[in-house]
N, C-alpha and C. Protein backbone atom coordinates (compact mmCIF):
# COMPACT_ATOMS: atom_id res chain seq x y z
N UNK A 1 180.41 -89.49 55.98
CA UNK A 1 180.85 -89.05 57.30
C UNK A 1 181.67 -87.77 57.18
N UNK A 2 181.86 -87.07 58.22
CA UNK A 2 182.53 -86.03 58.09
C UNK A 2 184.02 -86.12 58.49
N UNK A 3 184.78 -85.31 58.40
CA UNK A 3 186.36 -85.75 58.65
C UNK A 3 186.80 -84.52 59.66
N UNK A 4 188.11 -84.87 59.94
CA UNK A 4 188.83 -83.62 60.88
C UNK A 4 190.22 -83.30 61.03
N UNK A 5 190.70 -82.23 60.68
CA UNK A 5 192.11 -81.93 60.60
C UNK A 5 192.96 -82.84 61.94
N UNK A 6 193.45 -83.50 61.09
CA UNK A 6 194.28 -84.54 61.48
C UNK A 6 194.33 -86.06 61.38
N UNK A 7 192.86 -86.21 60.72
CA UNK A 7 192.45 -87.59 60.50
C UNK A 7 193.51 -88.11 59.50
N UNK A 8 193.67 -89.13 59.05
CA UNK A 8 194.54 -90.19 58.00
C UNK A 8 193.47 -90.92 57.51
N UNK A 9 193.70 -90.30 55.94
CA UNK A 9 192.57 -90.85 55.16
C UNK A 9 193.43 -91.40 53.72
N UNK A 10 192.75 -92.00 53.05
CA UNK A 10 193.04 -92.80 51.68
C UNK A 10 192.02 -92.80 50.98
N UNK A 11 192.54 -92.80 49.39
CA UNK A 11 191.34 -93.16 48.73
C UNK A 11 191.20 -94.10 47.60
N UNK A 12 189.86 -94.60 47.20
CA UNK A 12 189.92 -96.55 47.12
C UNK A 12 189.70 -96.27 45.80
N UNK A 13 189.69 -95.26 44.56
CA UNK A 13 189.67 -95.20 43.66
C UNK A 13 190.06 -94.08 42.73
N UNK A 14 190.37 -93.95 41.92
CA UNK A 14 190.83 -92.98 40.99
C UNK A 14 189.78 -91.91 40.25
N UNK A 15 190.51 -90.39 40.57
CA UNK A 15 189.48 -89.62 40.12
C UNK A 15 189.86 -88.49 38.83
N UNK A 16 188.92 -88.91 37.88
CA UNK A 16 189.15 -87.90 36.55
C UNK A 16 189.87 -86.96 37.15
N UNK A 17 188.58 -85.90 37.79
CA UNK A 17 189.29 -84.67 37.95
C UNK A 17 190.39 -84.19 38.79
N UNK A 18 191.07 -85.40 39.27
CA UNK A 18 192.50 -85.09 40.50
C UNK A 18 194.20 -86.25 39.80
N UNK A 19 193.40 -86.56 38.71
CA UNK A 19 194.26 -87.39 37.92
C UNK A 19 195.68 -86.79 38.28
N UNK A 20 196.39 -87.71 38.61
CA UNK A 20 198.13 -88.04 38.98
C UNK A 20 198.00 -87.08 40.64
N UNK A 21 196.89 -86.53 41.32
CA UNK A 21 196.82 -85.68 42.42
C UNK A 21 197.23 -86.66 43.57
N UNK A 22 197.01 -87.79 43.20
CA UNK A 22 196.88 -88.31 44.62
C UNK A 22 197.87 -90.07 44.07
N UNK A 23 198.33 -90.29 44.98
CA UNK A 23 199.01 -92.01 45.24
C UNK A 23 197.99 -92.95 45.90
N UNK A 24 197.01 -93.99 45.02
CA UNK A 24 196.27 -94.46 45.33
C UNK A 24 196.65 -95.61 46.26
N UNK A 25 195.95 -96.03 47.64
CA UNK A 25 196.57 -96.25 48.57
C UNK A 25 197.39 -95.95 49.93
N UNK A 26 197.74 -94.81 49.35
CA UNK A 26 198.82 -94.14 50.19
C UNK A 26 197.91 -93.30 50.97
N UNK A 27 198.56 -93.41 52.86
CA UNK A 27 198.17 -92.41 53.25
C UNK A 27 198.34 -90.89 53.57
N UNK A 28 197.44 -90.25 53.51
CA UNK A 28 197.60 -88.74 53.60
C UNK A 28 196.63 -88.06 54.93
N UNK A 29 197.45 -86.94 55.67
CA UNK A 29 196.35 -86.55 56.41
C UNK A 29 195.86 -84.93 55.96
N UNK A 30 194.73 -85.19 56.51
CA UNK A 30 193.92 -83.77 56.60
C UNK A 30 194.38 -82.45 57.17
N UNK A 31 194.73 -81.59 56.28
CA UNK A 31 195.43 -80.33 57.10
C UNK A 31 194.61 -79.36 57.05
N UNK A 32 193.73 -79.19 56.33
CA UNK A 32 192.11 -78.01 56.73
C UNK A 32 191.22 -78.48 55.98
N UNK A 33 189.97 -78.08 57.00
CA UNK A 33 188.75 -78.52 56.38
C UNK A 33 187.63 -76.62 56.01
N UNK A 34 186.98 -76.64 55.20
CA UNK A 34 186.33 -75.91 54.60
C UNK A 34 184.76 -75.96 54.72
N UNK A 35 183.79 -74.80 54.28
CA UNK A 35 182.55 -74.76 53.83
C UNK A 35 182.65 -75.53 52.44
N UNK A 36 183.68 -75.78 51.57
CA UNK A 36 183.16 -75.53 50.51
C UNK A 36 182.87 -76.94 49.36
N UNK A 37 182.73 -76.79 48.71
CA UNK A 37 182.52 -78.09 47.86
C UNK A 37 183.04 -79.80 47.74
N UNK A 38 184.27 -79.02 47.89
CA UNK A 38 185.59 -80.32 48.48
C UNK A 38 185.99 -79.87 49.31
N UNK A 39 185.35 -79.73 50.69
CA UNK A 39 186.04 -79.05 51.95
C UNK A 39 187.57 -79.92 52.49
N UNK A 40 188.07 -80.80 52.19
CA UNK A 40 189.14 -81.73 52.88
C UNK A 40 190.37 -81.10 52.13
N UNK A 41 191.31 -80.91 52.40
CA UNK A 41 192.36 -80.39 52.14
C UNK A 41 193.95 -81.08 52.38
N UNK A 42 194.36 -82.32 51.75
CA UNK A 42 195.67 -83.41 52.60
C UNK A 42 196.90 -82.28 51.87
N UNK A 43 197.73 -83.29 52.81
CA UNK A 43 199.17 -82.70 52.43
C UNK A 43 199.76 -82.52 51.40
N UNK A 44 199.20 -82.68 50.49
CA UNK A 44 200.00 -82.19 49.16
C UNK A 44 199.40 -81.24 48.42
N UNK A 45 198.39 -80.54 49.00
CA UNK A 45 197.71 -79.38 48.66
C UNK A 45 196.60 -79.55 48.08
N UNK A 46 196.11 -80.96 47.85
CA UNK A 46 195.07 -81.27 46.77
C UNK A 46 193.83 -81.05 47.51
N UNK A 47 192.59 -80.65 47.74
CA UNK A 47 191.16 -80.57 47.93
C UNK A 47 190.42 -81.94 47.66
N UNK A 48 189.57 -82.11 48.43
CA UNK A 48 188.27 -83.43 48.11
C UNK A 48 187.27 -83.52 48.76
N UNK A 49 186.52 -84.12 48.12
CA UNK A 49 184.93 -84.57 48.48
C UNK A 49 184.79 -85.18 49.75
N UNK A 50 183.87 -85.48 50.44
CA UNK A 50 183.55 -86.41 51.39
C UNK A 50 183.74 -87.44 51.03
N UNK A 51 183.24 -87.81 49.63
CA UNK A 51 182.80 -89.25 48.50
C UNK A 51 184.32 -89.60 48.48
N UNK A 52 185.39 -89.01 47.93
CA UNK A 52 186.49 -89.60 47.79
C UNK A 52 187.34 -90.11 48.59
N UNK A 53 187.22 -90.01 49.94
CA UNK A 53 188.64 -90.16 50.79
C UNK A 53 187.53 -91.01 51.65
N UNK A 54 188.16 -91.80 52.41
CA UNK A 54 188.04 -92.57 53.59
C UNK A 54 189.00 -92.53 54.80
N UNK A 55 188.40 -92.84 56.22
CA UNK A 55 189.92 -93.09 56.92
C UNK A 55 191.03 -94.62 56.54
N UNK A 56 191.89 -94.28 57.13
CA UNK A 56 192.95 -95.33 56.76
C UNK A 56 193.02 -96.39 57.93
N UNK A 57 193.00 -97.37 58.02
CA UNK A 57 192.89 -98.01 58.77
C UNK A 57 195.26 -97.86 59.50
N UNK A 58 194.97 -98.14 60.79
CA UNK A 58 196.11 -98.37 61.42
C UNK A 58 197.12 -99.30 61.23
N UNK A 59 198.10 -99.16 60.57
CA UNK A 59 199.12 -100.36 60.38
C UNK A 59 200.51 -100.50 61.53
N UNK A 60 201.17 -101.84 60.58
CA UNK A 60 202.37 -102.41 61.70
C UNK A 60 203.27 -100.89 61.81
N UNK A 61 203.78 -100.40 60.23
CA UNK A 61 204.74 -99.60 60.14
C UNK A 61 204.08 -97.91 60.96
N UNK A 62 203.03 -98.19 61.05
CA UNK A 62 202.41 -96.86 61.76
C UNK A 62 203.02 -97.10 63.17
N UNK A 63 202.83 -98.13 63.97
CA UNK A 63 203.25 -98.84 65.44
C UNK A 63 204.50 -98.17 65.42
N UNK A 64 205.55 -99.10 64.50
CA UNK A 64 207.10 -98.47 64.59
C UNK A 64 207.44 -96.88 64.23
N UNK A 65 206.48 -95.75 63.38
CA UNK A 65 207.05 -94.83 63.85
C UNK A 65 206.18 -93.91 64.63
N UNK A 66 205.33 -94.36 65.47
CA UNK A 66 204.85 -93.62 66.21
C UNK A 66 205.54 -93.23 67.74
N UNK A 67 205.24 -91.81 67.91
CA UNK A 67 205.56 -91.16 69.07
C UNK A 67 205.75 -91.70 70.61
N UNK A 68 207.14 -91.06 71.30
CA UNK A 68 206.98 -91.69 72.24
C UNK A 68 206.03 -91.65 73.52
N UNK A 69 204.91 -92.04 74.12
CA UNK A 69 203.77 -92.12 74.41
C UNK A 69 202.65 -92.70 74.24
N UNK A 70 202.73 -93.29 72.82
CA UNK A 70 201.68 -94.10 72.21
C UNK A 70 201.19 -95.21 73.21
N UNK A 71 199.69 -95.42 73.54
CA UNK A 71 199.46 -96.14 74.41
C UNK A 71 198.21 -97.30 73.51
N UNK A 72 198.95 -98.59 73.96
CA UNK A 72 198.10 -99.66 73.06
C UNK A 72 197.56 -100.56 74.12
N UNK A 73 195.80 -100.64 73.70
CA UNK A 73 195.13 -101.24 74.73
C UNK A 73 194.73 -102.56 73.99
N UNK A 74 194.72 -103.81 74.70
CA UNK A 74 194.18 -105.08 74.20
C UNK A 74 193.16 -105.21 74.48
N UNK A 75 192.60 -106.47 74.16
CA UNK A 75 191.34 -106.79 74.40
C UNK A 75 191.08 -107.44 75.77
N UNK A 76 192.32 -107.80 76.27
CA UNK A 76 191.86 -108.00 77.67
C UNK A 76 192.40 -107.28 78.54
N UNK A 77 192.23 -106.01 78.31
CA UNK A 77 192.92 -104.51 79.17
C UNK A 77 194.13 -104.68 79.76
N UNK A 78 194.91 -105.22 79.09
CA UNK A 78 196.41 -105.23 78.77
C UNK A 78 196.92 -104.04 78.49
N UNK A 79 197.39 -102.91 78.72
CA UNK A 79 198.00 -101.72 78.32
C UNK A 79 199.66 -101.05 78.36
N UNK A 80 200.24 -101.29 76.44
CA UNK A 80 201.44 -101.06 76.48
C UNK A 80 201.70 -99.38 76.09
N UNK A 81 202.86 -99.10 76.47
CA UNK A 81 203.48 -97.91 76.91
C UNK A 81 204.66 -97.70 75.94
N UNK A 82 204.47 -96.72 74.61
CA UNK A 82 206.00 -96.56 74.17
C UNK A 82 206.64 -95.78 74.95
N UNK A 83 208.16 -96.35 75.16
CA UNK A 83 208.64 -95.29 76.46
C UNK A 83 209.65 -94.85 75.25
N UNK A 84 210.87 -94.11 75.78
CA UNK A 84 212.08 -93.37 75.28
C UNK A 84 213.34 -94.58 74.68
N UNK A 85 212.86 -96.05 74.82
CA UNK A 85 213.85 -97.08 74.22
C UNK A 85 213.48 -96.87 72.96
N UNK A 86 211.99 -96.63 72.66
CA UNK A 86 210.90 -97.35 71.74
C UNK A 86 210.21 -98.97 71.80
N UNK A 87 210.46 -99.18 73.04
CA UNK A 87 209.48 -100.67 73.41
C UNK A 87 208.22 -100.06 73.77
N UNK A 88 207.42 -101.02 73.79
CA UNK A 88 206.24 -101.11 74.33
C UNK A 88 206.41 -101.73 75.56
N UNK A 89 205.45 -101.12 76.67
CA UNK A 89 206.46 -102.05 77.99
C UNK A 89 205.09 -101.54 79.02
N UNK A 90 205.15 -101.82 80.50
CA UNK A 90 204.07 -101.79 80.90
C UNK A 90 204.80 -102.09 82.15
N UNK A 91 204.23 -102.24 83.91
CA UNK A 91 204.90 -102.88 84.82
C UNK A 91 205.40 -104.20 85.08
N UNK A 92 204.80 -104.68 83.94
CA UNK A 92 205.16 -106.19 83.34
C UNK A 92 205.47 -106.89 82.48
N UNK A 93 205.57 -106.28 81.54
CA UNK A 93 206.15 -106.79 80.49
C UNK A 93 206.85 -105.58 79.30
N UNK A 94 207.40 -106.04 78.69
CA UNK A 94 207.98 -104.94 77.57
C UNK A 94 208.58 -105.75 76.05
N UNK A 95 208.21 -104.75 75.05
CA UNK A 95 208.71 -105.45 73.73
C UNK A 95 209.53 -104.94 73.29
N UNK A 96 210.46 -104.90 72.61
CA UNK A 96 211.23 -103.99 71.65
C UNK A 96 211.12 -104.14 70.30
N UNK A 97 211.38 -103.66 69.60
CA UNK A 97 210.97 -103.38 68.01
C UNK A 97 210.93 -104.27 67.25
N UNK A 98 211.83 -105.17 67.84
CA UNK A 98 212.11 -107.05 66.64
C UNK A 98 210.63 -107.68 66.94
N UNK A 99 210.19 -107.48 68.97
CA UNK A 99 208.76 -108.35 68.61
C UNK A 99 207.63 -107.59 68.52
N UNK A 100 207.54 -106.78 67.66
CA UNK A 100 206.08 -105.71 67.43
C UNK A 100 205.82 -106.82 66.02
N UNK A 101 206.35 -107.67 65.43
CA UNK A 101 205.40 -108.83 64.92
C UNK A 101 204.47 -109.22 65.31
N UNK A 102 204.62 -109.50 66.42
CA UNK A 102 203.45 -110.00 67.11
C UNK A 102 202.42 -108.90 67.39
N UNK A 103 202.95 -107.84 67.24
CA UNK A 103 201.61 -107.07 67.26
C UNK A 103 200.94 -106.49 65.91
N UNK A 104 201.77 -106.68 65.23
CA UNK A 104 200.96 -106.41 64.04
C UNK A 104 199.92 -107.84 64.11
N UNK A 105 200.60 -108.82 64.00
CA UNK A 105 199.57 -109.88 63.88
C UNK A 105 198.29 -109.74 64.66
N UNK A 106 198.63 -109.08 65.96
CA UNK A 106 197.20 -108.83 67.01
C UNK A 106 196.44 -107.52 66.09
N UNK A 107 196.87 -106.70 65.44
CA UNK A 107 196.19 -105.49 65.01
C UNK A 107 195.76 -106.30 64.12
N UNK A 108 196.07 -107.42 63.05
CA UNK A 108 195.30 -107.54 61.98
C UNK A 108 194.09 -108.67 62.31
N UNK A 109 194.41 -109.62 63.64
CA UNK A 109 193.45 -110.47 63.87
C UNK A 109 192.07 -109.13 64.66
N UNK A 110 190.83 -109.47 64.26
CA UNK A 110 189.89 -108.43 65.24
C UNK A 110 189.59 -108.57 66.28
N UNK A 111 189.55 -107.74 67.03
CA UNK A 111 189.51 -107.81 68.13
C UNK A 111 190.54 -107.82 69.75
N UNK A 112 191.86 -107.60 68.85
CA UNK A 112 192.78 -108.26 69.51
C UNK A 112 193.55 -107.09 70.44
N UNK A 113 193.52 -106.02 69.64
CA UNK A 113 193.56 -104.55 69.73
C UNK A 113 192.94 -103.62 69.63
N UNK A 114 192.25 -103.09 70.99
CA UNK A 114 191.26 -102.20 70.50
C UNK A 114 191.25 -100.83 70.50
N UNK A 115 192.33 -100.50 71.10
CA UNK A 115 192.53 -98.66 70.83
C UNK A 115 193.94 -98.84 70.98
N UNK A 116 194.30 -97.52 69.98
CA UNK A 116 196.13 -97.31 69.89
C UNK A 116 195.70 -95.63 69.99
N UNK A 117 196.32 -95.18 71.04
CA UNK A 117 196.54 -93.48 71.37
C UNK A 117 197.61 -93.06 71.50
N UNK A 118 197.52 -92.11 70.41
CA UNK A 118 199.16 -91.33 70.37
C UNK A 118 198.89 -90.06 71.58
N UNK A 119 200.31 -89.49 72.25
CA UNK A 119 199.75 -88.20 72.94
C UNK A 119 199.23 -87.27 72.24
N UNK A 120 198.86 -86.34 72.76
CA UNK A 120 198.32 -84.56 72.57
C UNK A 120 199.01 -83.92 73.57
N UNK A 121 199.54 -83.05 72.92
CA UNK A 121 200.27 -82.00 73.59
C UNK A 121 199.67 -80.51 74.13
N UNK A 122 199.55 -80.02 75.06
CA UNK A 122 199.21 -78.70 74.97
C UNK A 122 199.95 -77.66 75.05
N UNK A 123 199.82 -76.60 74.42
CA UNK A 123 201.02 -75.62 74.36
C UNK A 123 200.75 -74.80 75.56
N UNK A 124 201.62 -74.36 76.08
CA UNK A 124 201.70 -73.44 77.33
C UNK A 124 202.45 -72.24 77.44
N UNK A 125 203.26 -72.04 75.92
CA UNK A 125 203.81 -70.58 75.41
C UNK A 125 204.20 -71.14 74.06
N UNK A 126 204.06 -70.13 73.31
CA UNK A 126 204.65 -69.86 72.11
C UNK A 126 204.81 -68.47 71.69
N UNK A 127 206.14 -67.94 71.23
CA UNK A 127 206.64 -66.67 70.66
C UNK A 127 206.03 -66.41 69.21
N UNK A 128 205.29 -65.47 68.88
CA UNK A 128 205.00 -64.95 68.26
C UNK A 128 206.17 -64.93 67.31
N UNK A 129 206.13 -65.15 65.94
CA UNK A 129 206.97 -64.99 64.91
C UNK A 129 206.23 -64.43 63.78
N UNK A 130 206.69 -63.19 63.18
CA UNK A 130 206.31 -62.52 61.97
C UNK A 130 206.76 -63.57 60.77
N UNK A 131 205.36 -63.51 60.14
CA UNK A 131 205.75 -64.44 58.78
C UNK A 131 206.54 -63.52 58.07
N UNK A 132 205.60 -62.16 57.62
CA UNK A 132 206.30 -61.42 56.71
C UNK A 132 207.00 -60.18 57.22
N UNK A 133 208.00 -59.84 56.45
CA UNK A 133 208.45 -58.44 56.71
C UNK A 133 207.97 -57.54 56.23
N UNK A 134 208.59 -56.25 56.79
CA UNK A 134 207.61 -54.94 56.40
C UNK A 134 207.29 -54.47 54.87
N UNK A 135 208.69 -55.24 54.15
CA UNK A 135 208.72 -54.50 52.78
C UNK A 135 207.34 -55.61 52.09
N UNK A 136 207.48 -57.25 52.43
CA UNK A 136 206.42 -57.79 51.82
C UNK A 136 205.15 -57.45 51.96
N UNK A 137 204.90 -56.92 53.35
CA UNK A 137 203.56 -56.58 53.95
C UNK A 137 203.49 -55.62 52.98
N UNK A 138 203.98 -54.84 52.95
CA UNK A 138 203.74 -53.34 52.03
C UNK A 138 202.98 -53.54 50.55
N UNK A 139 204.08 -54.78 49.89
CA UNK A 139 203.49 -54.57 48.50
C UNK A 139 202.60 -55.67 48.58
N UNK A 140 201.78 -56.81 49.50
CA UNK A 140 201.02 -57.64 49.37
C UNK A 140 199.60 -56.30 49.67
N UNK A 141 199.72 -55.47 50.59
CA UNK A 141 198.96 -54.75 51.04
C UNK A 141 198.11 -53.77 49.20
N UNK A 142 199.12 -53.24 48.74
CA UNK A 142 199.13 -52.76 48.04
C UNK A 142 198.66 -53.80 46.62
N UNK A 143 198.49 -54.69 46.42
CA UNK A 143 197.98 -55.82 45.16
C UNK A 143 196.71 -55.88 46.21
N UNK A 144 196.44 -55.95 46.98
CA UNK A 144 195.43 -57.10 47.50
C UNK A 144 194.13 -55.55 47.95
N UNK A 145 194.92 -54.33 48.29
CA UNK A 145 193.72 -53.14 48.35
C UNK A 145 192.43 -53.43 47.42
N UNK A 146 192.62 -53.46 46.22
CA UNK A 146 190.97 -53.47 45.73
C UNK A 146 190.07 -54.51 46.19
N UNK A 147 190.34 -55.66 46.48
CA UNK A 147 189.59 -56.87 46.96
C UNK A 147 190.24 -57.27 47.90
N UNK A 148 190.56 -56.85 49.06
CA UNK A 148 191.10 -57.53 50.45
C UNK A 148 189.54 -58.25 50.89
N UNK A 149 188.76 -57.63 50.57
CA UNK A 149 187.45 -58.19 51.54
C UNK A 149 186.98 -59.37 50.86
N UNK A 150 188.13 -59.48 49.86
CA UNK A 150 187.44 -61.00 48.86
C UNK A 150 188.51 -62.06 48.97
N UNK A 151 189.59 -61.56 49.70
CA UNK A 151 190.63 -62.47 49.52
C UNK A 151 190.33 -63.43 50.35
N UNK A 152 190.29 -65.04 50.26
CA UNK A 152 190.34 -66.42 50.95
C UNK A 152 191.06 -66.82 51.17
N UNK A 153 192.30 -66.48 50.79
CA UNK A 153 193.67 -67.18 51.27
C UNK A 153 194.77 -66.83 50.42
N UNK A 154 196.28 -66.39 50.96
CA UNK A 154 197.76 -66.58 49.97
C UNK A 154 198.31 -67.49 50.55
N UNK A 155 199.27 -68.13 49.42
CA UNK A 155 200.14 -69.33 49.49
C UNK A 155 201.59 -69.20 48.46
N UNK A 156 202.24 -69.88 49.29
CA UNK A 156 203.42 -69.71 48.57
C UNK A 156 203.80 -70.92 47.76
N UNK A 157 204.24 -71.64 46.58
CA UNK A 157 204.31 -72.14 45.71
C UNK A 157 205.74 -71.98 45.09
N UNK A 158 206.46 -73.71 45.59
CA UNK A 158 207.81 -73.87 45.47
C UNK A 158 208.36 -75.21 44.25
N UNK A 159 208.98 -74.06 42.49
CA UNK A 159 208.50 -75.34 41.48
C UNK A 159 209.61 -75.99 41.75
N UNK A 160 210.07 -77.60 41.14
CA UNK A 160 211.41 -78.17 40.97
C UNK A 160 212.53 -77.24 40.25
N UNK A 161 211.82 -76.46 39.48
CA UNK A 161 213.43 -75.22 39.07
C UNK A 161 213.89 -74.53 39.88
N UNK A 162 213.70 -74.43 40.74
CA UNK A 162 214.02 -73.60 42.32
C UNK A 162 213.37 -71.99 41.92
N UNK A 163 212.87 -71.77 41.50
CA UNK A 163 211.52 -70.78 41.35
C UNK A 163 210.63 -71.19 42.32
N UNK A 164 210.02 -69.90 42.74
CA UNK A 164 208.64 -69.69 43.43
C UNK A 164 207.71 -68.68 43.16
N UNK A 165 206.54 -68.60 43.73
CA UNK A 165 205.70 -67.96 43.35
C UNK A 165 205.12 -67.60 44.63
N UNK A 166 204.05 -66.27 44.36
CA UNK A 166 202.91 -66.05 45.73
C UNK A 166 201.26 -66.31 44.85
N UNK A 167 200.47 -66.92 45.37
CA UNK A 167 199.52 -67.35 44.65
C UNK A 167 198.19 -66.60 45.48
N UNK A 168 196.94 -65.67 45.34
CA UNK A 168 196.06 -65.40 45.99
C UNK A 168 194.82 -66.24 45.37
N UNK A 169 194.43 -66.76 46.74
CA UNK A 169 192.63 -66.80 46.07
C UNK A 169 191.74 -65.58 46.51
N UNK A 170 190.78 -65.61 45.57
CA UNK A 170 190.05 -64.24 45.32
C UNK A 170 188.39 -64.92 45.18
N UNK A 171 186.98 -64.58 46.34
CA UNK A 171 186.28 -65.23 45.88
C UNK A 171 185.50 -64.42 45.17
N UNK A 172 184.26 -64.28 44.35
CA UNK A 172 183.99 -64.11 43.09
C UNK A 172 182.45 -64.58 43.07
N UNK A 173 181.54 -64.18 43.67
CA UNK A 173 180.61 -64.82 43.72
C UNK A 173 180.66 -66.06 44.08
N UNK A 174 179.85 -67.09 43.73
CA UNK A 174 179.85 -68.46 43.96
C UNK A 174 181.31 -69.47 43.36
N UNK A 175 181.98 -68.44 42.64
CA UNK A 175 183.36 -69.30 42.00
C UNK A 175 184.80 -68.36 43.10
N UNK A 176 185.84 -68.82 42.78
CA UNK A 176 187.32 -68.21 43.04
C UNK A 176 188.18 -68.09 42.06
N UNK A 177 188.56 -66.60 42.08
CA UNK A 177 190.27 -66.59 40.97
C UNK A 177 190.99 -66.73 41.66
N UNK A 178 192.13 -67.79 41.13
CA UNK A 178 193.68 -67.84 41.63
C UNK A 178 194.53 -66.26 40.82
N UNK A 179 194.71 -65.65 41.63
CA UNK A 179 195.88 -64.54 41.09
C UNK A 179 197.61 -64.92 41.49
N UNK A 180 198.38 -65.16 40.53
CA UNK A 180 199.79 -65.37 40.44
C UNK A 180 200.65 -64.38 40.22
N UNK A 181 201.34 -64.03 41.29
CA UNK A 181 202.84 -62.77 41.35
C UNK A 181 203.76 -63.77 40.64
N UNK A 182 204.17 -62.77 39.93
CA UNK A 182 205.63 -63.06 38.94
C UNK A 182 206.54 -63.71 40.10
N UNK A 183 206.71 -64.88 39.31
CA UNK A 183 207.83 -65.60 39.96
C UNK A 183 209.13 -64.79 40.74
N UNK A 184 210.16 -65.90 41.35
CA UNK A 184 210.92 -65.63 41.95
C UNK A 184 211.84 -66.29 42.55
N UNK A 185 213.02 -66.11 43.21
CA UNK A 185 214.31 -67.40 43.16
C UNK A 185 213.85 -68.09 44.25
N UNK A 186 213.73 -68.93 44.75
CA UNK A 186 213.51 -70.04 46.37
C UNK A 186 214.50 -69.04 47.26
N UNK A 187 213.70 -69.23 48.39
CA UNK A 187 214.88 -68.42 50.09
C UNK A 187 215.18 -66.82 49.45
N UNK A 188 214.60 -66.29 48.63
CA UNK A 188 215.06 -64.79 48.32
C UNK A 188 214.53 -63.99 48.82
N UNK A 189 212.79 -64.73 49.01
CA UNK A 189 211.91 -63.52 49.39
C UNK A 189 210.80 -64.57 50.36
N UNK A 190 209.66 -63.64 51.30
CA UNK A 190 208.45 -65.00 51.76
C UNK A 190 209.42 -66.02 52.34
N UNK A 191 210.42 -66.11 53.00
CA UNK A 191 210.79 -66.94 53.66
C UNK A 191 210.04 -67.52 54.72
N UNK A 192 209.27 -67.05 55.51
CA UNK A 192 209.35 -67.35 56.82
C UNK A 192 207.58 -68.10 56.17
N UNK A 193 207.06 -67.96 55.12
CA UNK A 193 206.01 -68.78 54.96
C UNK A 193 205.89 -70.24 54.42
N UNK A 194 205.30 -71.15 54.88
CA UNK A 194 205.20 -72.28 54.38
C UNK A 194 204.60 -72.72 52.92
N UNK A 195 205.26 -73.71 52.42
CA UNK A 195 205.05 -73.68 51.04
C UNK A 195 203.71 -74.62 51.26
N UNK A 196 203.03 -74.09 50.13
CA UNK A 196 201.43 -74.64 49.72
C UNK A 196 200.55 -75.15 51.31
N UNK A 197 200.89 -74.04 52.08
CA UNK A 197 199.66 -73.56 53.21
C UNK A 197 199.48 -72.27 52.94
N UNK A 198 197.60 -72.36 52.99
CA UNK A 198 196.81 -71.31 52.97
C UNK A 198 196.77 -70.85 54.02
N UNK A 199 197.53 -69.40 53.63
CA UNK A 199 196.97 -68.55 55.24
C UNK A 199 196.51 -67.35 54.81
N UNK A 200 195.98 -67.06 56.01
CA UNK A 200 194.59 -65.79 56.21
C UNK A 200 195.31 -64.32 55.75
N UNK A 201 194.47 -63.67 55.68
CA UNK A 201 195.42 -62.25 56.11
C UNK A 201 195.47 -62.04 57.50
N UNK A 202 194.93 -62.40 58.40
CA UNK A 202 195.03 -62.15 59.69
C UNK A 202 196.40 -63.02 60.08
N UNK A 203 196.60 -63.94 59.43
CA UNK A 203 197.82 -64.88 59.90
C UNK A 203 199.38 -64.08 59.68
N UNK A 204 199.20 -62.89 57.97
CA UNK A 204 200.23 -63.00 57.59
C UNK A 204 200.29 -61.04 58.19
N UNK A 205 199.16 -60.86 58.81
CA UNK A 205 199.62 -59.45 59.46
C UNK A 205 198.94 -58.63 58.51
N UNK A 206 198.23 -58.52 57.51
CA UNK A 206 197.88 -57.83 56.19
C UNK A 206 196.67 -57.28 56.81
């Protein structure tokens, strides 16, 4: 099946080539999807197959921290409402957090629960914010001139020594080089970019 930025997926077995990449069990969601080989992309930066990941099925502890809005429909069109207490509540009835037992127990019996919808928001303004400044634009401009038309993505890369890095992919025919800028202190420089998201040059102004 195919997947979609935002899905919550897991995966049911361990893979040579992503060894210690992933917490088996644990869920992760999808933050971009690709043309390419392992088009799926979760939150910890790792890439995968279609073959490897599955969705995650919905749990109790998902119920308790989900958003306020979440709307849970039963099987006999019963429909609860997280409001701003965090109960589930409706014109008739309401739960608070001690009895969402009972709803886990309804999510795990089948049938008992048949859709849980979190909101969607739509944006209706947002301010433009420069990732980079002029001096970074300058010298990313200046590394990236001979192959801008090959570049696929930069990312910024934050180690436990409080070092960072700027990382380019470069595609290459049918393969990609990773190119690595000499390190650098955390919050010194590339601030305003997110660590281990790929963005465009169109994103970063280049």
């Amino acid at each position: 099946m195919k997947f979609k930025v935002g899905d919550r997926v897991k995966f049911a077995k361990s893979f040579i080539e992503h060894t210690g990449a992933v917490e088996l069990g644990k869920v992760y969601k999808i933050i971009k999807t690709d043309g390419s080989f392992a088009p799926y992309k979760v939150e910890n930066g790792e890439w995968f197959t279609t073959a490897e990941i599955q969705l995650a099925e919905y749990t109790y502890e998902d119920l308790k921290k989900s958003p306020i809005g979440t709307k849970i429909t039963f099987e006999n069109g019963e429909v609860l409402v997280k409001d701003d207490d965090g109960n589930y509540s409706n014109k008739k009835r309401w739960r608070d957090d001690s009895d969402l037992k009972e709803l886990k127990d309804r999510i795990n019996t089948l049938g008992k629960i048949i859709k849980i919808e979190e909101p969607t928001y739509t944006t209706v303004y947002e301010a433009k914010v420069e990732i980079l400044d002029e001096a970074e634009k300058r010298y990313l401009r200046d590394v990236i001139r001979p192959f801008r038309d090959r570049v696929r993505s930069i990312e910024k890369f934050i180690f436990s020594t409080g070092r960072a890095k700027i990382g380019i992919t470069v595609k290459n025919n049918d393969n990609y080089w990773y190119i690595n800028l000499p390190p650098f202190k955390k919050d010194t420089m590339y601030k305003n970019m997110e660590e281990d998201k790929e963005y465009t040059l169109e994103e970063l102004g280049l």
